[in-house]
Each structure stands twice: as structure tokens, then as C-alpha cells.
Protein backbone atom coordinates (compact mmCIF):
# COMPACT_ATOMS: atom_id res chain seq x y z
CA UNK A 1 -22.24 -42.43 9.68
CA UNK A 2 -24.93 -40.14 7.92
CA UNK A 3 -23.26 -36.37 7.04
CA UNK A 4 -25.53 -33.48 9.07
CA UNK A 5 -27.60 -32.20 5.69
CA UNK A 6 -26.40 -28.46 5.19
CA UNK A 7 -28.77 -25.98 5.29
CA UNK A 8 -30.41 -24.17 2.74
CA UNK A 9 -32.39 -20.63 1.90
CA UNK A 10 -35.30 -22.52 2.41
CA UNK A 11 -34.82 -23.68 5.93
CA UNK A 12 -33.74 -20.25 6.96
CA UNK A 13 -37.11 -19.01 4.90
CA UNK A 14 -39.34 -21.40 6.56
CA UNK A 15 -38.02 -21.20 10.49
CA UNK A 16 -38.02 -17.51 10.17
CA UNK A 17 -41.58 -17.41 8.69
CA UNK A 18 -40.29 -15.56 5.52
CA UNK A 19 -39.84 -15.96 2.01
CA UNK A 20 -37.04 -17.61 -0.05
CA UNK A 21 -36.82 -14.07 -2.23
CA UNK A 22 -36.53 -11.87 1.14
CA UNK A 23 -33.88 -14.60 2.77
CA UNK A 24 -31.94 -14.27 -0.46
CA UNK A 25 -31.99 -10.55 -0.25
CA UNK A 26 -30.99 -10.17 3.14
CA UNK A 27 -27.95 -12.41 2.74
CA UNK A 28 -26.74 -11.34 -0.86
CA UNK A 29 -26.96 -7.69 0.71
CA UNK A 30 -29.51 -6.93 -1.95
CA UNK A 31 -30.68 -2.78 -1.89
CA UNK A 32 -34.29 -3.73 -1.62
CA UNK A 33 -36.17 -2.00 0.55
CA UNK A 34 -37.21 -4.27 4.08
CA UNK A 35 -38.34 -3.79 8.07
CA UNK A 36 -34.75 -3.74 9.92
CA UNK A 37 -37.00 -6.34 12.08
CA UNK A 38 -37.20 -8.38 8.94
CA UNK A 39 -33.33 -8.45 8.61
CA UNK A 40 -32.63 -8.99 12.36
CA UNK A 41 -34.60 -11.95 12.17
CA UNK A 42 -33.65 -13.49 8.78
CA UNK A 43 -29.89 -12.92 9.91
CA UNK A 44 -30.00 -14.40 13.66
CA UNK A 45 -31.97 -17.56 12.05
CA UNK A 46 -29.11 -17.94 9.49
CA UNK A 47 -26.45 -17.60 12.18
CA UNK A 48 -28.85 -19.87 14.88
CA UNK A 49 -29.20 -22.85 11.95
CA UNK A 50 -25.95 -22.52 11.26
CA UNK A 51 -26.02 -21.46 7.66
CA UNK A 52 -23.24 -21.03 5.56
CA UNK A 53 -22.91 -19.13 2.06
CA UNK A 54 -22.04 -21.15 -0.92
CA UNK A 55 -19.79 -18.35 -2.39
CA UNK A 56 -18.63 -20.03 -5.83
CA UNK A 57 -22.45 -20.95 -6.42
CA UNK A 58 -23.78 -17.41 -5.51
CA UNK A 59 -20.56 -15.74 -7.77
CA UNK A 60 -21.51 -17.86 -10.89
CA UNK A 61 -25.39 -17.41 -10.23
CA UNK A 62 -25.04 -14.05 -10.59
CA UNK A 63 -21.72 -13.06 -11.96
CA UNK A 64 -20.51 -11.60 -8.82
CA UNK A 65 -18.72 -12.57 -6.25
CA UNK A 66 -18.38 -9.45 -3.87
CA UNK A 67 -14.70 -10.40 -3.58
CA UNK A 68 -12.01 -8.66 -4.30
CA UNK A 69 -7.82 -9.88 -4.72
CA UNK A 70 -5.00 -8.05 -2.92
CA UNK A 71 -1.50 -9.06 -3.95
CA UNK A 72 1.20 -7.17 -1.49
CA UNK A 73 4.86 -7.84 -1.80
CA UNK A 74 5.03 -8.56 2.23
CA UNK A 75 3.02 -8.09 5.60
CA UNK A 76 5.58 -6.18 7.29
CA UNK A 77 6.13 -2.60 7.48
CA UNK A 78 4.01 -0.28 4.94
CA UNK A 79 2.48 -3.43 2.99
CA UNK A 80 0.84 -4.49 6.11
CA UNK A 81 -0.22 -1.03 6.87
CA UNK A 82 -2.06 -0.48 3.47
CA UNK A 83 -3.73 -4.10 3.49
CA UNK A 84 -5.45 -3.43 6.68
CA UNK A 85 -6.55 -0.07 5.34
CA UNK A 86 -7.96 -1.72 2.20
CA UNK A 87 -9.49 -4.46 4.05
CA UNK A 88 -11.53 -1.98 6.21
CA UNK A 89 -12.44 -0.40 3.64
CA UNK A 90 -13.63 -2.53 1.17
CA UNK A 91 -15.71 -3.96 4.69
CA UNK A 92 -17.30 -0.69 4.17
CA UNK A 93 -18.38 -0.79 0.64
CA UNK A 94 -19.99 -4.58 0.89
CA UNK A 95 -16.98 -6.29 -0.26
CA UNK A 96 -14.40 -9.08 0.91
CA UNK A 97 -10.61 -8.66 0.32
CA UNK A 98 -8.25 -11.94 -0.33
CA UNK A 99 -4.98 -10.65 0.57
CA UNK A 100 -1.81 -13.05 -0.89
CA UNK A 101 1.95 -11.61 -0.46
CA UNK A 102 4.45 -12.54 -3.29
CA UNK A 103 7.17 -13.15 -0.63
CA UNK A 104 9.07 -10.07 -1.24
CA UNK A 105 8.60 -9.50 -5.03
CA UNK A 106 8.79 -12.78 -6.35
CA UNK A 107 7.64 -13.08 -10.04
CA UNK A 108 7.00 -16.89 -9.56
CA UNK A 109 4.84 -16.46 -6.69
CA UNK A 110 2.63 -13.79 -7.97
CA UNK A 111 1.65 -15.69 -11.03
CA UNK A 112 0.61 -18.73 -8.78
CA UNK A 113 -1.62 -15.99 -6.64
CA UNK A 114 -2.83 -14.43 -9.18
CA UNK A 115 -4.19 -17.23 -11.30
CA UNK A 116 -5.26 -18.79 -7.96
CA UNK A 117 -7.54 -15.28 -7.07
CA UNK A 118 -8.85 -15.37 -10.66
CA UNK A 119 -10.32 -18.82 -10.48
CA UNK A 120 -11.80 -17.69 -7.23
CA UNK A 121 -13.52 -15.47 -10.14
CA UNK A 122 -12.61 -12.06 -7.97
CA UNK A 123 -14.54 -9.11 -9.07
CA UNK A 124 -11.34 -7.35 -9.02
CA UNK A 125 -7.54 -7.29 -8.84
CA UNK A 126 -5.60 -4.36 -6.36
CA UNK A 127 -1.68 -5.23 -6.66
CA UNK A 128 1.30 -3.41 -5.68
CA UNK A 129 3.47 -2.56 -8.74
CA UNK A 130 3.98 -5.72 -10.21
CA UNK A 131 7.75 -8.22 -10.35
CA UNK A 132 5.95 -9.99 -13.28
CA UNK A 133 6.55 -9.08 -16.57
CA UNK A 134 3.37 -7.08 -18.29
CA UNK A 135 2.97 -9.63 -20.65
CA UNK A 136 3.02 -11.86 -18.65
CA UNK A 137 0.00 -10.23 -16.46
CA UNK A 138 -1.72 -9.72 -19.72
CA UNK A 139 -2.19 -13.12 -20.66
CA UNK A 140 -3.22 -13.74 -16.91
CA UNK A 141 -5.70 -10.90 -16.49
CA UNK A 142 -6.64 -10.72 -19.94
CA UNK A 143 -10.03 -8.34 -20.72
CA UNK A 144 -12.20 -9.53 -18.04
CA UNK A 145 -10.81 -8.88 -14.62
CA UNK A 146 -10.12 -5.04 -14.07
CA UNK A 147 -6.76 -4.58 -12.48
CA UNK A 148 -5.76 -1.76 -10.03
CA UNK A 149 -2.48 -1.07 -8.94
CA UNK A 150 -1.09 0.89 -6.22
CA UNK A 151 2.82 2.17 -6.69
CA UNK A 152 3.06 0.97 -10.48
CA UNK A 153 4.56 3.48 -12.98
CA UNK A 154 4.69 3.02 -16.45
CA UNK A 155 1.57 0.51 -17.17
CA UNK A 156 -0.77 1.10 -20.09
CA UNK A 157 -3.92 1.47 -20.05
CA UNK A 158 -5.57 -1.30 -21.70
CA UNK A 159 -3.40 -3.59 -18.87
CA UNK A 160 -4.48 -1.26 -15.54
CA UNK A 161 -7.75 0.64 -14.92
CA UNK A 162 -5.15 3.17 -12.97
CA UNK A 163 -2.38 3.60 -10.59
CA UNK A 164 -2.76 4.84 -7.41
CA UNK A 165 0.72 6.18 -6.96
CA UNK A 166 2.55 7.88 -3.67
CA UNK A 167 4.75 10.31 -5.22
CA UNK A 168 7.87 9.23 -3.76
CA UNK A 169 10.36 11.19 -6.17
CA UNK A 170 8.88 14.38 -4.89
CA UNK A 171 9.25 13.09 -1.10
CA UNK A 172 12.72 12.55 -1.96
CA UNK A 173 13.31 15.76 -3.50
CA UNK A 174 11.77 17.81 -0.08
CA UNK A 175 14.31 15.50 2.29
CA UNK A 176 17.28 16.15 0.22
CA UNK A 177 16.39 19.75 -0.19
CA UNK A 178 15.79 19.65 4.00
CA UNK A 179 19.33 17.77 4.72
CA UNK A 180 20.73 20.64 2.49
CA UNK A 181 19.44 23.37 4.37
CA UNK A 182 20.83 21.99 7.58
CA UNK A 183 23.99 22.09 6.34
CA UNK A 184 24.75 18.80 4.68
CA UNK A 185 27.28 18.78 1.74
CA UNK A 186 27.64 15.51 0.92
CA UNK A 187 24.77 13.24 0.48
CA UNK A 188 23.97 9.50 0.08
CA UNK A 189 21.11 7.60 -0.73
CA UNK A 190 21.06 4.05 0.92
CA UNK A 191 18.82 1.80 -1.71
CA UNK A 192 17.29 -1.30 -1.75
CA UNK A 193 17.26 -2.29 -5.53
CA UNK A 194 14.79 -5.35 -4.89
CA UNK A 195 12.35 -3.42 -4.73
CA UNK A 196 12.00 -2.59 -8.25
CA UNK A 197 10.35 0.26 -9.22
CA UNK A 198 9.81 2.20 -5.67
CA UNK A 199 13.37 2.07 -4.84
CA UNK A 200 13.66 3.31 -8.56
CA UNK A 201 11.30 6.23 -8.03
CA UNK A 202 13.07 7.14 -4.96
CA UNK A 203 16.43 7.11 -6.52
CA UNK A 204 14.79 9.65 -9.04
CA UNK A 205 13.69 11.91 -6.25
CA UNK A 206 17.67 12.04 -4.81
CA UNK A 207 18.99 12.53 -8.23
CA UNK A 208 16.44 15.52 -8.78
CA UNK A 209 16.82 16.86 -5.29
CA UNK A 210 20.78 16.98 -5.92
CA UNK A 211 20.35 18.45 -9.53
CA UNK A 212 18.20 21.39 -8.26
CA UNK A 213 20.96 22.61 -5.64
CA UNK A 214 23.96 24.47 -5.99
CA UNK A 215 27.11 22.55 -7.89
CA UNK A 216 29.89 20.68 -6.14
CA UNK A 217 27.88 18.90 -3.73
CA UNK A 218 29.10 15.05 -3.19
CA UNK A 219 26.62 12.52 -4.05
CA UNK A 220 26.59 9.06 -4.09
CA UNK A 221 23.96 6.03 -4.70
CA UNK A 222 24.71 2.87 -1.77
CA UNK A 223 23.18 -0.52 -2.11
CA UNK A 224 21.93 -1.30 1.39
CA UNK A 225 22.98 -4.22 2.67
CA UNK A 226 21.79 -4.90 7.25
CA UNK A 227 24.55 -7.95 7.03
CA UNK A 228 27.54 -5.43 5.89
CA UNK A 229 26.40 -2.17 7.59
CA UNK A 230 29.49 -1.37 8.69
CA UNK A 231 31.00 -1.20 5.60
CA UNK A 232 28.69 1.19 4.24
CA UNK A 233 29.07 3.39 7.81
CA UNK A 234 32.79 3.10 6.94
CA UNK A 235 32.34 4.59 3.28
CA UNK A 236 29.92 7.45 4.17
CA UNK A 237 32.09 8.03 7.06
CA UNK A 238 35.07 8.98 4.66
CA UNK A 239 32.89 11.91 3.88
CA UNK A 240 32.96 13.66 7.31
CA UNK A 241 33.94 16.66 7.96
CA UNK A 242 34.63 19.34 10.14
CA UNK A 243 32.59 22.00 7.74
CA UNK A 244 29.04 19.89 8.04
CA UNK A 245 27.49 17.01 8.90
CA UNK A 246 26.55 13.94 6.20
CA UNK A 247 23.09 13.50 4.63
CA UNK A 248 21.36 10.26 4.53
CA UNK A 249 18.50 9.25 2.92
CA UNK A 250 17.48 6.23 3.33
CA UNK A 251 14.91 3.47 1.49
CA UNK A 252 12.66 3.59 4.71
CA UNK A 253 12.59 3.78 8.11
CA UNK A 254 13.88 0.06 8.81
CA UNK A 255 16.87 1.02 6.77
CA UNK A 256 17.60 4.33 8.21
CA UNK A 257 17.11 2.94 11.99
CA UNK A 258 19.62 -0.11 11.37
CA UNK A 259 22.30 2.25 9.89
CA UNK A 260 21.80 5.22 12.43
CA UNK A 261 21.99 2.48 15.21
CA UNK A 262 25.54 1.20 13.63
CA UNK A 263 26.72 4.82 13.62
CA UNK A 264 25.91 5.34 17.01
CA UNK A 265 27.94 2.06 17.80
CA UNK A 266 31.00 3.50 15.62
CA UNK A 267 31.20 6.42 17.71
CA UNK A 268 29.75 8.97 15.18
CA UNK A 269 27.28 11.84 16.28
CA UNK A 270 23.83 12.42 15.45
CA UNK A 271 22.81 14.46 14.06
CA UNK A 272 26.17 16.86 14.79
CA UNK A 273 28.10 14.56 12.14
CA UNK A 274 25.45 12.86 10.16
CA UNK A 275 22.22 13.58 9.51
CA UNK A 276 19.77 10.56 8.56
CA UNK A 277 16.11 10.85 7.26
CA UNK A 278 13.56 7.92 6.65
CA UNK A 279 10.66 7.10 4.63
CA UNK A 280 7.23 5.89 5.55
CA UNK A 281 6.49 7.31 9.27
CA UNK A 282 6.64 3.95 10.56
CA UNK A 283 6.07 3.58 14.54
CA UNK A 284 10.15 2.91 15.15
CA UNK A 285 10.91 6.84 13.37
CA UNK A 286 9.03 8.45 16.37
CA UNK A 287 10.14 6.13 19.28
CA UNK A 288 14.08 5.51 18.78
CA UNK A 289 16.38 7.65 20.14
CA UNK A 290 17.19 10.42 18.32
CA UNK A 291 14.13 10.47 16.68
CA UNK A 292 14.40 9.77 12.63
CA UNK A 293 12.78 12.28 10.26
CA UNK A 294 10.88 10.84 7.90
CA UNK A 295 8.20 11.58 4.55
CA UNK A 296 4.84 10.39 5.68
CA UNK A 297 2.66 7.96 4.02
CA UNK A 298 -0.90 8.36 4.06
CA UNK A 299 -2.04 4.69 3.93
CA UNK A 300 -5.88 5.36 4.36
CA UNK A 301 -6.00 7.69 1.56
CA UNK A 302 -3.83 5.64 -0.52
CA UNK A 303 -6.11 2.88 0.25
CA UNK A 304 -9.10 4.72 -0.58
CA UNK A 305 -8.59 6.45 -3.75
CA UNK A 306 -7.45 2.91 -4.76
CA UNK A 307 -10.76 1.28 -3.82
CA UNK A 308 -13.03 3.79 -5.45
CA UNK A 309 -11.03 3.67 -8.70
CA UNK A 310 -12.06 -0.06 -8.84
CA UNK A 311 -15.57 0.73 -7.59
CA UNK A 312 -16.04 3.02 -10.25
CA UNK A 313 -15.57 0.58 -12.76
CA UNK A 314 -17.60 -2.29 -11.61
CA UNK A 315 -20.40 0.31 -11.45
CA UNK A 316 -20.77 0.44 -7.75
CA UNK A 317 -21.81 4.32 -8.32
CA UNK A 318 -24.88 3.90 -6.02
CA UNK A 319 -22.59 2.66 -2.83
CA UNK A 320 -20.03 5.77 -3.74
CA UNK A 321 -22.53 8.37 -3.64
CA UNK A 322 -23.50 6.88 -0.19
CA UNK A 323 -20.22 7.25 0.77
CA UNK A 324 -18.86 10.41 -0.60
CA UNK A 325 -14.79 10.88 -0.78
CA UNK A 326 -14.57 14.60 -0.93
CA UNK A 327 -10.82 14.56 -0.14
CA UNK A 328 -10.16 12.54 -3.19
CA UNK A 329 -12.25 13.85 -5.94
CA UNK A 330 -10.12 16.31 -7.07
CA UNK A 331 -7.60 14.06 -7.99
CA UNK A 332 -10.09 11.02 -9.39
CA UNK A 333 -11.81 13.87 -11.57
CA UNK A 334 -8.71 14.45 -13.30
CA UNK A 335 -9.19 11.59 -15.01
CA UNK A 336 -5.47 10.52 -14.76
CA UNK A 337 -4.14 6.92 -15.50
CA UNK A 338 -1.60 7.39 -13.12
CA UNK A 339 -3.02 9.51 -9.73
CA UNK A 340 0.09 10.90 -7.86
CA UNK A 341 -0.50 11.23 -3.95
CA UNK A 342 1.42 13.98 -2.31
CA UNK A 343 3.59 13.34 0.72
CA UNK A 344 4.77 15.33 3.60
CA UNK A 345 8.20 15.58 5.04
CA UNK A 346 8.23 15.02 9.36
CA UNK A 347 11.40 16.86 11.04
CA UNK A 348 12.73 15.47 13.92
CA UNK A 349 15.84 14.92 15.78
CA UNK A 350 17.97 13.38 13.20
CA UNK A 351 18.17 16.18 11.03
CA UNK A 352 18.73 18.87 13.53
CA UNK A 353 18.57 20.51 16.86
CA UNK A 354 14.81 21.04 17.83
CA UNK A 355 15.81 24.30 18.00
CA UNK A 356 17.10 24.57 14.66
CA UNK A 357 13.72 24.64 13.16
């Protein structure tokens, strides 16, 4: 059985009544100028013939592949959130985005994606803060592939082009300073260590928020666990009292929603005898019952900012300046390795009487 004979440029150039150079531009996206007629037609024909885009031949032809690699930790929650944002907006700029998880910060599994993106010769890298060693990622990435990351503190220069960071320590700082204010004396943190250095940044935050209030507070650091929830309502429990509710501030959302609901089942008020704050804004903070305050993430920004630090340095300064980012400037001009996004704290029900604000 013969195989149907794929088809090239040069069909599309000769059914459309064009030439090879003008079919070329139209589907490589070129900035030449052409009739929008001329690009209608080219495009229908291609889609009509049923062309399809050798991408590894057009990425080595011209040492560009228009692709870009986006390793996430997960899909769920705010991963998910911030890989659609990037993928719309690197749809806007002309550019594809491969997205791989590591299945939840798995050093083993990032290596195999990232050496699988890099053979795919990616123009660029955007990965969350990173479970793999730097050296390790060094000998990976070496000097050719520029590598942004998004939530990854400490990483030189010569490694990352930058790091787009949320500034989690100083979200921390504003909740704790909040549950203080509405009369919460002893305080917990509820942390997921596995996730490395966010969980790290946001343990900094709680130990700073604590340090810059008033002595003889009590304080305390629990590893979350959802299978033995009750054991951790049972140990903040110890701390309540008639003088003021308990604090909690927890990883995110997820894990403030699963121990608020296992309070609620213990017979515990909210937020009359504990007081429970979130991060990350996510959809369940507004719609469960009471409602969870929460620091807000801006994902689109985030995503943003991250996109045009890596457009910058493949010299994409033409598509930028069609496309202007006057939000983000200020904090691109600074010329910063590490850019620290600001985020704002939501009140709601969890932390207080409507009325109490």
C-alpha cells in the first residue's frame, strides 16, 4: 500500500498561485510586510492540503524553534493556574509552551523532562524553583539554553537569567500581623516541607511576622499531614483559650480548608475559637463556609513578568515593544536577578466578624 506523499511549501506555493519565499513567510510568522489577502489565502490552502510543519527541520534550519519548556511541580491548584497563564501568553508573543510536571517535586523526573525539552532544542527553559540539585541543572542546561525560573531563591546568575519570585515571606508576615490584631495569641503555622523552598519562604514570613510583635506570644511550626488531621486539631486545640481565639496559617488554601473542616467536625468555633488564614486565593477560600482569608496570588502578572524576562534575552525586543507591559517595568528596570512580586492579604470570615473590619 503506497504512503499519501506529505505535502510540501511548494504545493501550498503552487495551488495558492504564490511563491515558495511568501508561503515560507506566512507560516514561519516571518515580520515581512504582505496583503492580509495574501495570508488568508496562503493559510486556508495550507490548512485545505492538509499541510503540516516539520518543526525539528524548521528549528535546526534556522536555529529556532519558537518553542518554549515549562516544568511545573503539578497541575493542580496554583501550578495549573500559572501554566495556563503562561501558555496564553506566550500564544500572544508567537510562541508554543511544552508544559511537563515533575510529579510533585521529584528530582528524578525533572532531569528526564528536562533533557527530554532540550533535545526538542527549546528556545527556552521557565521552571518552578527547582528539586534538582544546581549542579546538576548546570551540566543539563549548560551555556546555551537560557533558564527562567519562577519561585527559585538563591540561584546564581550564570545558572538563571532571573527569578520571578512571589514574595511569600512578606504575605506571611501581613497574615500573622492580621491574626494578631484580631486577637490571636498563640499562633501556628501548618507546613508542607515537600515543597522545598516555598514552604521554606513561608516559614520565614511566620517567623518574621512573630519576631516583629510584642514578646510572649506562643508559636509553633506543624508539619501538615490530611491523613492525621486530627492530631494536629488536637495539639493546636491545647492552645485554646478563653482570652482569644488561635491563629492559623496555613501552606495554602487546600491545607487550611481540610483542617478548618476537621475543626468544625471537633466541635470548635470559627472564627470565635480559631482563626485560620490561607494562601493562594484559590476558588474553594471564597465558596466554603466560613469563608477562608487568604494572600492573593497574581498568576497573570507572575506569568508575565516571567515571559518577558525570557523574551528579553532571546532578543524578541521588536514583539515587546508591540506589546508594552507598563505594569511590570518598574520592577524589570531594576535590573534585579531575583524580581520580588508583592502580594495582598483578602479578609474574610475566618479571621473575624464582617463587622470586625
Amino acid at each position: 500500500m503506497n504512503r499519501k506523499r506529505q505535502v510540501t511549501i511548494v504545493d501550498i506555493a503552487e495551488t495558492a498561485g504564490v511563491s515558495i519565499a511568501t508561503v515560507s513567510n506566512v507560516l514561519n510568522r516571518r515580520n515581512v510586510p504582505m496583503a492580509e489577502e495574501t495570508i488568508r489565502k496562503v493559510e486556508e490552502t495550507a490548512e485545505r492540503l492538509g499541510y503540516r510543519r516539520n518543526v525539528m527541520a524548521a528549528s535546526l534550519s534556522r536555529r529556532k524553534s519558537y518553542e518554549l519548556g515549562l516544568l511545573v511541580p503539578g497541575f493542580g491548584g496554583y501550578y495549573g493556574n500559572f501554566a495556563e497563564e503562561m501558555q496564553r501568553t506566550a500564544h500572544q508573543f508567537g510562541y508554543h509552551l511544552s508544559v511537563f510536571s515533575s510529579g510533585g517535586f521529584d528530582p528524578e523526573i525533572e532531569k528526564r523532562h528536562m533533557d527530554l525539552l532540550l533535545q526538542r532544542r527549546v528556545d527556552g527553559l521557565v521552571c518552578h524553583g527547582l528539586a534538582m540539585s544546581q549542579e546538576t541543572t548546570r551540566k543539563l542546561v549548560g551555556e546555551g539554553t537560557p533558564l527562567v525560573l519562577f519561585n527559585g531563591w538563591g540561584w546564581p546568575g550564570d545558572l538563571a537569567v532571573g527569578a520571578v519570585n512571589l514574595d511569600f515571606a512578606q504575605g506571611d508576615r501581613d497574615a500573622v500581623k492580621h491574626l494578631y490584631a484580631e486577637g490571636c495569641r498563640k499562633l501556628f503555622y501548618l507546613a508542607r516541607s515537600r515543597a522545598h523552598a516555598v514552604d521554606e519562604q513561608r516559614r520565614i514570613g511566620f517567623r518574621q511576622g512573630v519576631s516583629a510583635l510584642p514578646e510572649g506570644l506562643e508559636t509553633e511550626i506543624l508539619e501538615f499531614d490530611e491523613e492525621d488531621v486530627e492530631r494536629i486539631v488536637e495539639r493546636s486545640a491545647e492552645a485554646v483559650q478563653p482570652d482569644g481565639p488561635v491563629g492559623i496559617l496555613a501552606f495554602d488554601d487546600f491545607t487550611a480548608f481540610t483542617f478548618m473542616s476537621a475543626v468544625l467536625r471537633a466541635g470548635y468555633l470559627v472564627p470565635e475559637e480559631f482563626q485560620i488564614a490561607g494562601i493562594n486565593n484559590d476558588a474553594i477560600a471564597s465558596r466554603c463556609y466560613p469563608s477562608l482569608t487568604t494572600v492573593e496570588i497574581p498568576y497573570g502578572f507572575q506569568a508575565r513578568l516571567a515571559l518577558r524576562l525570557m523574551l528579553q534575552h532571546l532578543g524578541e525586543e521588536e514583539k515587546l515593544r508591540r506589546m508594552p507591559f507598563a505594569e511590570g517595568e518598574a520592577l524589570l528596570a531594576g535590573g534585579e536577578h531575583e524580581i520580588r512580586i508583592p502580594l495582598r492579604l483578602i479578609r474574610r470570615m475566618s479571621t473575624g466578624r464582617p463587622g470586625s473590619r
